[in-house]
C-alpha atoms as a PDB file:
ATOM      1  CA  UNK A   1       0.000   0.000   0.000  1.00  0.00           C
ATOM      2  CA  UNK A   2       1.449   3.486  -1.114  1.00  0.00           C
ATOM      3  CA  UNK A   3       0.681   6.361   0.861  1.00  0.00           C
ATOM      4  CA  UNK A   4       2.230   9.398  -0.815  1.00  0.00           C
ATOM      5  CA  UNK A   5       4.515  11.572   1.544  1.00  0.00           C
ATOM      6  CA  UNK A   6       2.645  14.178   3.582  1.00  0.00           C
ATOM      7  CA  UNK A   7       2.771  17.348   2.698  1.00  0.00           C
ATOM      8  CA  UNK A   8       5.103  19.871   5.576  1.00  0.00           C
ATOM      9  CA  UNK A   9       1.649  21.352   6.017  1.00  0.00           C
ATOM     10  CA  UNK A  10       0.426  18.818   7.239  1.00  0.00           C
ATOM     11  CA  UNK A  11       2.172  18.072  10.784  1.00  0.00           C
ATOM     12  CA  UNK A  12       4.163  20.253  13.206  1.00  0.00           C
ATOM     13  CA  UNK A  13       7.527  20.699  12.773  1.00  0.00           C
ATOM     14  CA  UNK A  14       8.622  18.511  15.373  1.00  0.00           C
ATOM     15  CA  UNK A  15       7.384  15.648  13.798  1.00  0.00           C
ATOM     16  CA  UNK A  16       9.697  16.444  10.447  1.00  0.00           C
ATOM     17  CA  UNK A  17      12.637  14.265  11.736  1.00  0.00           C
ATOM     18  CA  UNK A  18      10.604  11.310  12.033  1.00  0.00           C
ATOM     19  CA  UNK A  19       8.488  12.256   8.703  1.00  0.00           C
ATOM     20  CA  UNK A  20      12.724  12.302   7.351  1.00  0.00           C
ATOM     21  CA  UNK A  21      13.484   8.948   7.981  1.00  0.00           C
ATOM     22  CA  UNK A  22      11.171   7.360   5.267  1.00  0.00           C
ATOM     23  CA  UNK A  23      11.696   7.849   1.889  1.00  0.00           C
ATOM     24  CA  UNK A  24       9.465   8.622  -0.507  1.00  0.00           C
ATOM     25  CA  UNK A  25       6.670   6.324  -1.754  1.00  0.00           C
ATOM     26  CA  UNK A  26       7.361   3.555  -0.100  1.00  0.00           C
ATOM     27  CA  UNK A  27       4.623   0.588   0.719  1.00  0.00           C
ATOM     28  CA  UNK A  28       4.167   1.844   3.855  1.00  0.00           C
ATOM     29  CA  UNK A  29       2.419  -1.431   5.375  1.00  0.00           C
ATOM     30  CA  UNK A  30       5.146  -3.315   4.236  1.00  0.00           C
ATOM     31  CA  UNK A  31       7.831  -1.283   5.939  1.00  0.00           C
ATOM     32  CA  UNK A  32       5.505  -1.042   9.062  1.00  0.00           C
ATOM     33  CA  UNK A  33       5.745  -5.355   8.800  1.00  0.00           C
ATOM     34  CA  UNK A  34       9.641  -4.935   8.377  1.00  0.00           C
ATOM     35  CA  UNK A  35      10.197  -2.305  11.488  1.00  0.00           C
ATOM     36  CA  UNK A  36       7.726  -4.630  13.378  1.00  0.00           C
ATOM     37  CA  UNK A  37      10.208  -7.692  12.672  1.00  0.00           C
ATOM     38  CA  UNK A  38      13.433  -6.431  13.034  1.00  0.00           C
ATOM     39  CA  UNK A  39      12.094  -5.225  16.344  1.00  0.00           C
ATOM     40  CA  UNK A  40      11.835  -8.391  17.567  1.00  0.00           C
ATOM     41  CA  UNK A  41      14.482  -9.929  16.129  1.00  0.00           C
ATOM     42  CA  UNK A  42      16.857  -7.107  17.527  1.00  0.00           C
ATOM     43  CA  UNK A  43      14.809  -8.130  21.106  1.00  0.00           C
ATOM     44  CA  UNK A  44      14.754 -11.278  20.851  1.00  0.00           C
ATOM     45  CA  UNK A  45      18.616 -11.492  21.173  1.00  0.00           C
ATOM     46  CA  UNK A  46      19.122  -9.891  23.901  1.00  0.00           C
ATOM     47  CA  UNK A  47      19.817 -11.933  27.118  1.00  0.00           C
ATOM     48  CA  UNK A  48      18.262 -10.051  30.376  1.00  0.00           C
ATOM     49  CA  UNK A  49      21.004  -8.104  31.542  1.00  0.00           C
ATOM     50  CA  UNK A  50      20.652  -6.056  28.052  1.00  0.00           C
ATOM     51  CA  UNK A  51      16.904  -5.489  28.409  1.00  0.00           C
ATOM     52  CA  UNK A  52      17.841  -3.779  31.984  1.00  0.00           C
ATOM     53  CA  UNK A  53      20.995  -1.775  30.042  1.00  0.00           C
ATOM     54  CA  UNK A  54      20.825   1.898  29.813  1.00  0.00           C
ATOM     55  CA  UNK A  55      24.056   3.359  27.616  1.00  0.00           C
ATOM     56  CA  UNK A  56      24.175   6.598  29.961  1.00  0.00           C
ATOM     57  CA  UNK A  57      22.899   7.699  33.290  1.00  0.00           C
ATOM     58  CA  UNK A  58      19.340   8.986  32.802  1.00  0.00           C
ATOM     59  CA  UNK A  59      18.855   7.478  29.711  1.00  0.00           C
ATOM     60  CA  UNK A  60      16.113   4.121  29.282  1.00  0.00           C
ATOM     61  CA  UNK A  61      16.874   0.670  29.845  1.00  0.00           C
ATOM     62  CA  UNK A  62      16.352  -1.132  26.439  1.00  0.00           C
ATOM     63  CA  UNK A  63      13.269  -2.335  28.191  1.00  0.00           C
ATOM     64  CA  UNK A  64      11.845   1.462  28.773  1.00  0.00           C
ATOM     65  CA  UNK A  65      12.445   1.553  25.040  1.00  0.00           C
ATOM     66  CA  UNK A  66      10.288  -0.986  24.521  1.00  0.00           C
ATOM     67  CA  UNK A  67       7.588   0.538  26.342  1.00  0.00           C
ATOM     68  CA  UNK A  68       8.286   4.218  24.907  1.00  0.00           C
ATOM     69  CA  UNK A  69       7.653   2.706  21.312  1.00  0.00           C
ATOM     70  CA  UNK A  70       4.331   0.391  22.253  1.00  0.00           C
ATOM     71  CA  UNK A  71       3.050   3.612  24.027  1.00  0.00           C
ATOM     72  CA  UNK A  72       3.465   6.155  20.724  1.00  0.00           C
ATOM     73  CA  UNK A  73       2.576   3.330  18.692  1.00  0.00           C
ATOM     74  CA  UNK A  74      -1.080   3.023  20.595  1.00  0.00           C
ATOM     75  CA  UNK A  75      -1.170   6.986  20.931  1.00  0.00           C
ATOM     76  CA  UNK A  76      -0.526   7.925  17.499  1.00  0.00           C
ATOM     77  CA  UNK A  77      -2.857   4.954  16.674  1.00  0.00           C
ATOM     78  CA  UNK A  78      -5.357   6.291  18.233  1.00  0.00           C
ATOM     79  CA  UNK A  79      -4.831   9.551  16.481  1.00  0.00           C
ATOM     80  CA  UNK A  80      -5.238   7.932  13.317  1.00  0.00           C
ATOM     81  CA  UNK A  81      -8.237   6.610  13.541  1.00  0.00           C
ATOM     82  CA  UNK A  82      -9.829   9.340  15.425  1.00  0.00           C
ATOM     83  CA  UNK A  83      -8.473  11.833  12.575  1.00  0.00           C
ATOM     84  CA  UNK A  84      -9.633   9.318   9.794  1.00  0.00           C
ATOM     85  CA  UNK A  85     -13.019   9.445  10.960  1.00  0.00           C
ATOM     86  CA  UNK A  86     -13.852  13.511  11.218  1.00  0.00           C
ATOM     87  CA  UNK A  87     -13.241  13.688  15.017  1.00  0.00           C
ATOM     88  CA  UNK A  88     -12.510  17.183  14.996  1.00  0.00           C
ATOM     89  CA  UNK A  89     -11.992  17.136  19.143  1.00  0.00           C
ATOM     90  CA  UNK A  90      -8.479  18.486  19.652  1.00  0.00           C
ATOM     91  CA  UNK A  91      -6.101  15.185  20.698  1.00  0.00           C
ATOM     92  CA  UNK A  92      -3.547  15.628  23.800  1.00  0.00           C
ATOM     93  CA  UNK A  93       0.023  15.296  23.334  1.00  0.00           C
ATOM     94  CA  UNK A  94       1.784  12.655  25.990  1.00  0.00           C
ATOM     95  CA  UNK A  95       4.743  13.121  28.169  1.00  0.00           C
ATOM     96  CA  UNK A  96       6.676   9.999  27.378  1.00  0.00           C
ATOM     97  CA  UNK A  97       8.864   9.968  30.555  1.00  0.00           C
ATOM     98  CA  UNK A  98       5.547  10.046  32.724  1.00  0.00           C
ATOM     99  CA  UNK A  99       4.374   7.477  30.850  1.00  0.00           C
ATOM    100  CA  UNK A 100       7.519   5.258  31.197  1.00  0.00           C
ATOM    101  CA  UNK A 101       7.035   5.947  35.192  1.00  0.00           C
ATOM    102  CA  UNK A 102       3.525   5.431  35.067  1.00  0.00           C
ATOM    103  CA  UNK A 103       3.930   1.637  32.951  1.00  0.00           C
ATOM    104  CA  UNK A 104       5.265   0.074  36.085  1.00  0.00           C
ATOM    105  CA  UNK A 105       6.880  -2.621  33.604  1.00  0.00           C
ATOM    106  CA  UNK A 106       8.875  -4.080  36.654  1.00  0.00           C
ATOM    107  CA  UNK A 107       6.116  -6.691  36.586  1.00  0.00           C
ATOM    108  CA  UNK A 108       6.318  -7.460  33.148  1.00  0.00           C
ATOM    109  CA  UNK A 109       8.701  -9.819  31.752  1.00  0.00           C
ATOM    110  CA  UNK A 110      10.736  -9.553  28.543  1.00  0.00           C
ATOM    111  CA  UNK A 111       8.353 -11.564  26.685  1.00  0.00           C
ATOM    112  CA  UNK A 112       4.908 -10.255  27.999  1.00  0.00           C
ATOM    113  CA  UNK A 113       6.245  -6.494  26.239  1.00  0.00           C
ATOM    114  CA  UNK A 114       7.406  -8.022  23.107  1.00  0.00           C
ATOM    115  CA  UNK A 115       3.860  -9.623  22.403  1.00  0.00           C
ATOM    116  CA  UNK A 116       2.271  -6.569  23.322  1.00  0.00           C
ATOM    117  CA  UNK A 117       4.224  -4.622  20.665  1.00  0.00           C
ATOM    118  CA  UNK A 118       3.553  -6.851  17.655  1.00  0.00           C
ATOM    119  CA  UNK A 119       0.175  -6.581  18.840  1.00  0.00           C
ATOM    120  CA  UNK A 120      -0.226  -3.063  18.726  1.00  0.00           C
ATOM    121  CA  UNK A 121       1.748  -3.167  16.037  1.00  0.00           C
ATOM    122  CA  UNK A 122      -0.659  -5.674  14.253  1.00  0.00           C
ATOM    123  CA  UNK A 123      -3.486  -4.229  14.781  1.00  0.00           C
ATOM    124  CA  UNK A 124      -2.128  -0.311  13.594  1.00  0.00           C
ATOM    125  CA  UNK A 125      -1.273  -1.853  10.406  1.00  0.00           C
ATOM    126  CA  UNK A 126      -4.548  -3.432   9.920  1.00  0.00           C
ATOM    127  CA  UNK A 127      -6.531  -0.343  10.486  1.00  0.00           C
ATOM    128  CA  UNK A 128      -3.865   1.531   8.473  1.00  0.00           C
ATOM    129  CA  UNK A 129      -4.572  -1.005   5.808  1.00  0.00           C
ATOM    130  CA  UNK A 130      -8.269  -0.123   5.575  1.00  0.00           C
ATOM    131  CA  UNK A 131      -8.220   3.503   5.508  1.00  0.00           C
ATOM    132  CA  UNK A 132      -9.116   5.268   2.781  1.00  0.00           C
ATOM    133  CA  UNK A 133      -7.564   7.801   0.406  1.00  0.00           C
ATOM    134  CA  UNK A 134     -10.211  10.338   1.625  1.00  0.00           C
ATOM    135  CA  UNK A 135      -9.362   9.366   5.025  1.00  0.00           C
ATOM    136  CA  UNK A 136      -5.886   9.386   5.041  1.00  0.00           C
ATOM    137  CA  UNK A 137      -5.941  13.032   3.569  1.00  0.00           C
ATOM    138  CA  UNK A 138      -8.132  14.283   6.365  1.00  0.00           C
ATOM    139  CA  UNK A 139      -6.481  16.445   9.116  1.00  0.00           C
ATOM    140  CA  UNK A 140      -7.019  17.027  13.216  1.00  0.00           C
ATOM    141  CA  UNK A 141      -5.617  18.583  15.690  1.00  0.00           C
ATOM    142  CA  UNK A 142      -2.933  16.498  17.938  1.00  0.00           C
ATOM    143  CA  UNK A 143      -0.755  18.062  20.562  1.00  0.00           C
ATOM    144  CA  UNK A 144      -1.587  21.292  19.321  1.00  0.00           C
ATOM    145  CA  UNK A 145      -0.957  21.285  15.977  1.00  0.00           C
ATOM    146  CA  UNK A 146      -2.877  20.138  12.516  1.00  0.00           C
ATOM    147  CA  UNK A 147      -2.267  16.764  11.846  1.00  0.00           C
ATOM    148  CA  UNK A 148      -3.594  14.709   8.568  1.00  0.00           C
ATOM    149  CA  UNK A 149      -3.687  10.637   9.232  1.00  0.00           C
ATOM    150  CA  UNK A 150      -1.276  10.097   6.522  1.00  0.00           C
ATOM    151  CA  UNK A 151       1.493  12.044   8.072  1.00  0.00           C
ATOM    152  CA  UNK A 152       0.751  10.028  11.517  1.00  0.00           C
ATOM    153  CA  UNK A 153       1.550   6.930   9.388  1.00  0.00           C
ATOM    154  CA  UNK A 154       4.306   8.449   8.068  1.00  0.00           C
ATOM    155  CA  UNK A 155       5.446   9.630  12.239  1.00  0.00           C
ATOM    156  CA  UNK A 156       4.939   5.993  13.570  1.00  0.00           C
ATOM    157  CA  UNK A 157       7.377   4.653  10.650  1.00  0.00           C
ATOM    158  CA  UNK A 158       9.702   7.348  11.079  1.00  0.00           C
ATOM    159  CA  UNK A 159       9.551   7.113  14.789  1.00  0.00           C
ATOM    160  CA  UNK A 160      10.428   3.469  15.192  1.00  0.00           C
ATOM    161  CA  UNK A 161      13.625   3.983  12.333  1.00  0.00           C
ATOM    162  CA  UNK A 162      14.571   6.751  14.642  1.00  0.00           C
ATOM    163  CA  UNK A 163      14.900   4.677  17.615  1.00  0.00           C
ATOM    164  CA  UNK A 164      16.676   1.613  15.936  1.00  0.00           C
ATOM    165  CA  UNK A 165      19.206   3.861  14.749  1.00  0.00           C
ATOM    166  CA  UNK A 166      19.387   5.079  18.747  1.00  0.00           C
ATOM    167  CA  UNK A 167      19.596   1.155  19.319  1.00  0.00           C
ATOM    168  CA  UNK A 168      22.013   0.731  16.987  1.00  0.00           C
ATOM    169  CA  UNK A 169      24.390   3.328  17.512  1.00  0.00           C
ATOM    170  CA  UNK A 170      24.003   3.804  21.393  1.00  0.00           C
ATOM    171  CA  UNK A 171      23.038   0.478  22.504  1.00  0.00           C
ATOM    172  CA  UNK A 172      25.469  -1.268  20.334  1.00  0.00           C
ATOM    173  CA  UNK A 173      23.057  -3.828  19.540  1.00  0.00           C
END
């Protein structure tokens, strides 16, 4: 499925980083399928100690990570489909490091966040998968800014490219 590139008008600036990292008319659903498995591939590797590994003080434990991506990935899925669908009701933003504090993940294991990404992972692609031209073109407000659903798609691949880079290069996984 391709989903031309939003236009800059279409998202706040902050997002354009993210919007950066994927190139231009790409199947969007099939690099959304990609991210999802080299995501767990690239977790699945990793012996405990790494999930619990942090590469500076302050910074997330691969496991935080984890939870930072499932969280945007439900957030800015929720967008989506609220966007897609006329809501015209002005969307929050999020403040991820609350919501890192507030996931209490000490009583999940390893395993129990992996399956919850591919799930919200799944299940974004499959509503992705059934939007519409029309509604991918129609725009929102999120976090303060306008906001079309195709540009969303465009943030969530964009996001998760960002942060395997981070993994890459930081983590030195």
């Amino acid at each position: 499925m391709t989903i031309a590139k939003p236009t800059n008008d279409e998202y706040g600036a902050f997002y354009q980083g993210y919007i950066d990292h994927v190139i231009e008319e790409v199947d969007i659903l099939e690099t959304l399928k990609n991210q999802r498995d080299e995501w767990v591939k690239c977790y699945e590797s990793l012996d405990e100690e790494k999930w619990n590994y942090a590469y500076a003080e302050g910074k997330w434990t691969m496991k935080q990570l984890l939870r930072h991506v499932i969280d945007t990935e439900r957030v800015f899925g929720y967008r989506a489909m609220c966007i897609s669908r006329g809501d015209q009701t002005p969307l929050p933003g999020f403040e991820q490091d609350d919501y890192i504090i507030g996931a209490e993940d000490d009583v999940n294991t390893s395993q129990d966040l992996l399956t919850e990404f591919i799930q919200v992972r799944n299940a974004n692609m499959s509503m992705i998968q059934n939007l519409t031209k029309n509604q991918l073109q129609k725009t929102g407000t999120a976090s303060g800014q306008k906001t079309s659903s195709r540009a969303i798609v465009y943030i969530l691949a964009g996001h998760m490219s960002h942060h395997m880079n981070i993994i890459k290069n930081r983590y030195n996984v």
